[in-house]
Protein backbone atom coordinates (compact mmCIF):
# COMPACT_ATOMS: atom_id res chain seq x y z
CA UNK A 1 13.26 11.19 -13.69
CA UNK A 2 11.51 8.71 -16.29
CA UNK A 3 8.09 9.86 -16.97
CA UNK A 4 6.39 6.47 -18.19
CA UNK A 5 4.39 3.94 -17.20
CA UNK A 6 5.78 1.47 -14.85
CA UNK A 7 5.81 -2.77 -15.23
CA UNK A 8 5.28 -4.96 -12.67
CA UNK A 9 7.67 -7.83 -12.37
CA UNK A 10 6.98 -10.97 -10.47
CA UNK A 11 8.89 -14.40 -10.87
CA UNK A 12 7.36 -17.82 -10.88
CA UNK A 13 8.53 -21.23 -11.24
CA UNK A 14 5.09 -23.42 -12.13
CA UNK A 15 3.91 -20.95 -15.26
CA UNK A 16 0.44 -22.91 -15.65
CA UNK A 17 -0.33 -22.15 -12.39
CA UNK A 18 0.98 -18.87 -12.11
CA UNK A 19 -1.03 -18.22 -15.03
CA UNK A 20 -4.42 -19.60 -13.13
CA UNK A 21 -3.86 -17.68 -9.91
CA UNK A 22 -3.33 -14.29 -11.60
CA UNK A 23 -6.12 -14.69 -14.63
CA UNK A 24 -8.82 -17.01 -13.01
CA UNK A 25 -8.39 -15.90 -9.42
CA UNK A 26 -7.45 -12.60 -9.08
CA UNK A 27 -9.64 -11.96 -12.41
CA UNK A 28 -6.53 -9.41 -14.20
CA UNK A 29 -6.57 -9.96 -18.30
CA UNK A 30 -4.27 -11.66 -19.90
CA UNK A 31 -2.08 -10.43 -22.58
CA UNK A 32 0.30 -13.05 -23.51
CA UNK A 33 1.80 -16.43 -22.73
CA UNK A 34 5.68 -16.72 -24.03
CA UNK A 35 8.64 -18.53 -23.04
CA UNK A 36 10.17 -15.37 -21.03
CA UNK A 37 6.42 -14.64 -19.40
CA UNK A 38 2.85 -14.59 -18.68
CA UNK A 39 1.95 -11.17 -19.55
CA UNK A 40 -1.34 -9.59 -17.69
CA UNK A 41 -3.00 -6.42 -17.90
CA UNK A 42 -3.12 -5.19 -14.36
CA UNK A 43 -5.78 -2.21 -14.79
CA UNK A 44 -3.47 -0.79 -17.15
CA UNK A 45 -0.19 -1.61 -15.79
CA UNK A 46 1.84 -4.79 -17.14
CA UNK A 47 2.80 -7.18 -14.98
CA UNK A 48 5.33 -9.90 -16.48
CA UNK A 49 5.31 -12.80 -14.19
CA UNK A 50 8.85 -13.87 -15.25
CA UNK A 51 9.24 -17.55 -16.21
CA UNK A 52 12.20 -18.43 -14.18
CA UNK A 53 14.33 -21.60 -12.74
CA UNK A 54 14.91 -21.30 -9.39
CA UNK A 55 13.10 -18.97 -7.46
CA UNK A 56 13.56 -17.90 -3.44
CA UNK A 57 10.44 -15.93 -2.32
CA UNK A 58 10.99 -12.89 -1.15
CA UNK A 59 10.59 -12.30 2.29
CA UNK A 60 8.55 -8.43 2.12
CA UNK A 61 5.65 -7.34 -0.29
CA UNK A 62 6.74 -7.44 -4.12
CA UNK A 63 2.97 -6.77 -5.46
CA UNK A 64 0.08 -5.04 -4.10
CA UNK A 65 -3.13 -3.23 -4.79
CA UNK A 66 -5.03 -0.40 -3.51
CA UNK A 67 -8.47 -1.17 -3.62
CA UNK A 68 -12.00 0.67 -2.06
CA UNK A 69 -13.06 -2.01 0.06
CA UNK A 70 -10.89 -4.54 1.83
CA UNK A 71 -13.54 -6.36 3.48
CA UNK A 72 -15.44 -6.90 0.18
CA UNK A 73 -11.71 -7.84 -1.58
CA UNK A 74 -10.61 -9.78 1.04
CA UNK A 75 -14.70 -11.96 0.73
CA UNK A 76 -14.08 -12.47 -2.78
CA UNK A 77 -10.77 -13.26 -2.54
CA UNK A 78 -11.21 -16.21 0.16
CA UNK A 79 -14.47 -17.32 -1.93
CA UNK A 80 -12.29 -18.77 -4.55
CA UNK A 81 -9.74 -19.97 -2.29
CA UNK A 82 -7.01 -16.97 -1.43
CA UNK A 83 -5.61 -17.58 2.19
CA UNK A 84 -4.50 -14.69 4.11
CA UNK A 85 -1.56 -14.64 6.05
CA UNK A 86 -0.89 -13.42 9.64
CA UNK A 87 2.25 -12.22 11.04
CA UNK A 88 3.94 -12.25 14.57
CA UNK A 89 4.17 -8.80 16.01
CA UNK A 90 1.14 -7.04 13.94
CA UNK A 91 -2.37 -6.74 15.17
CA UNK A 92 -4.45 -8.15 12.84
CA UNK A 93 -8.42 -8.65 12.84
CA UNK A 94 -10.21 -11.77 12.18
CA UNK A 95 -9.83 -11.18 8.25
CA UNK A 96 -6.31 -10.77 8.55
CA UNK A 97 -6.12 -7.13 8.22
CA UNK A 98 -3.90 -4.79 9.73
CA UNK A 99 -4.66 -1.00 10.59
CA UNK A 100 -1.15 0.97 9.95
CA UNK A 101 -0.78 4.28 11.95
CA UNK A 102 -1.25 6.06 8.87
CA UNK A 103 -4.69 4.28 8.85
CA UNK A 104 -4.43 2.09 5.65
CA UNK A 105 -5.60 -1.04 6.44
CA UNK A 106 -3.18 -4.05 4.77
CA UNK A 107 -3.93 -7.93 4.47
CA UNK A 108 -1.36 -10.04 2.60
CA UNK A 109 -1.32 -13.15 0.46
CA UNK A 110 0.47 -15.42 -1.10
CA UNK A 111 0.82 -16.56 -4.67
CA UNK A 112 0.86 -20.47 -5.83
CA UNK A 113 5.20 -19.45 -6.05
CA UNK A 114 4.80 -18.04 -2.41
CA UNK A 115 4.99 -14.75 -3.60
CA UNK A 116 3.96 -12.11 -1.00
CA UNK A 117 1.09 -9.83 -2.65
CA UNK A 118 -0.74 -6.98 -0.63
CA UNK A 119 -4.42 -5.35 -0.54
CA UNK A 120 -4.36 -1.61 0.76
CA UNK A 121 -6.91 0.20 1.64
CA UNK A 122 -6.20 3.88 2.46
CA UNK A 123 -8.44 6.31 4.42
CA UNK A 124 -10.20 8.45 2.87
């Protein structure tokens, strides 16, 4: 088993605003700008998001964070213009969020390349 820090991967098509969405409005640090990748520090992970050509969305979560409070996230995150999404079949609250059987509560977004991301907050 490898024994070192994982990096995140994410692919994007418009760099520029790739590069808005994950430094201005989800607020992570960025590390570099280079013609593979715009490099952020994700709280002390690395996420590359991958400069690429073509790009099909995947259809599941690719990126996701657990955080304290969803409802406070979720505010913040809809202040500067994040739009949560809603899916058929899942019981989901006014704010979009989800309670799982485990009790985590999920809400999803979407990045400017239609990128699913997730907030997770599990119980304590």
């Amino acid at each position: 088993m490898i024994h070192s820090k994982v990096i995140g991967f994410v692919a994007t098509q418009h760099p520029a605003k790739a590069r808005r969405f994950y430094e201005k409005t989800l607020g992570l640090a960025l590390i570099g700008d280079d013609p593979f990748a715009v490099v952020f520090d994700a709280n002390g992970t690395m996420l590359r998001v991958q400069k690429v050509r073509e790009l099909v969305p995947a259809q599941h979560t690719v990126l996701g964070w657990e955080v304290r409070d969803i409802r406070a996230e979720i505010e913040g995150l809809t202040k500067r213009g994040v739009r949560f999404e809603r899916f058929d079949g899942l019981s989901q609250d006014e704010q979009g969020v989800w309670t799982s059987p485990s009790g985590a509560k999920v809400a999803w977004f979407k990045d400017p390349d239609g990128n699913t991301l997730s907030l997770t907050q599990f119980p304590e």
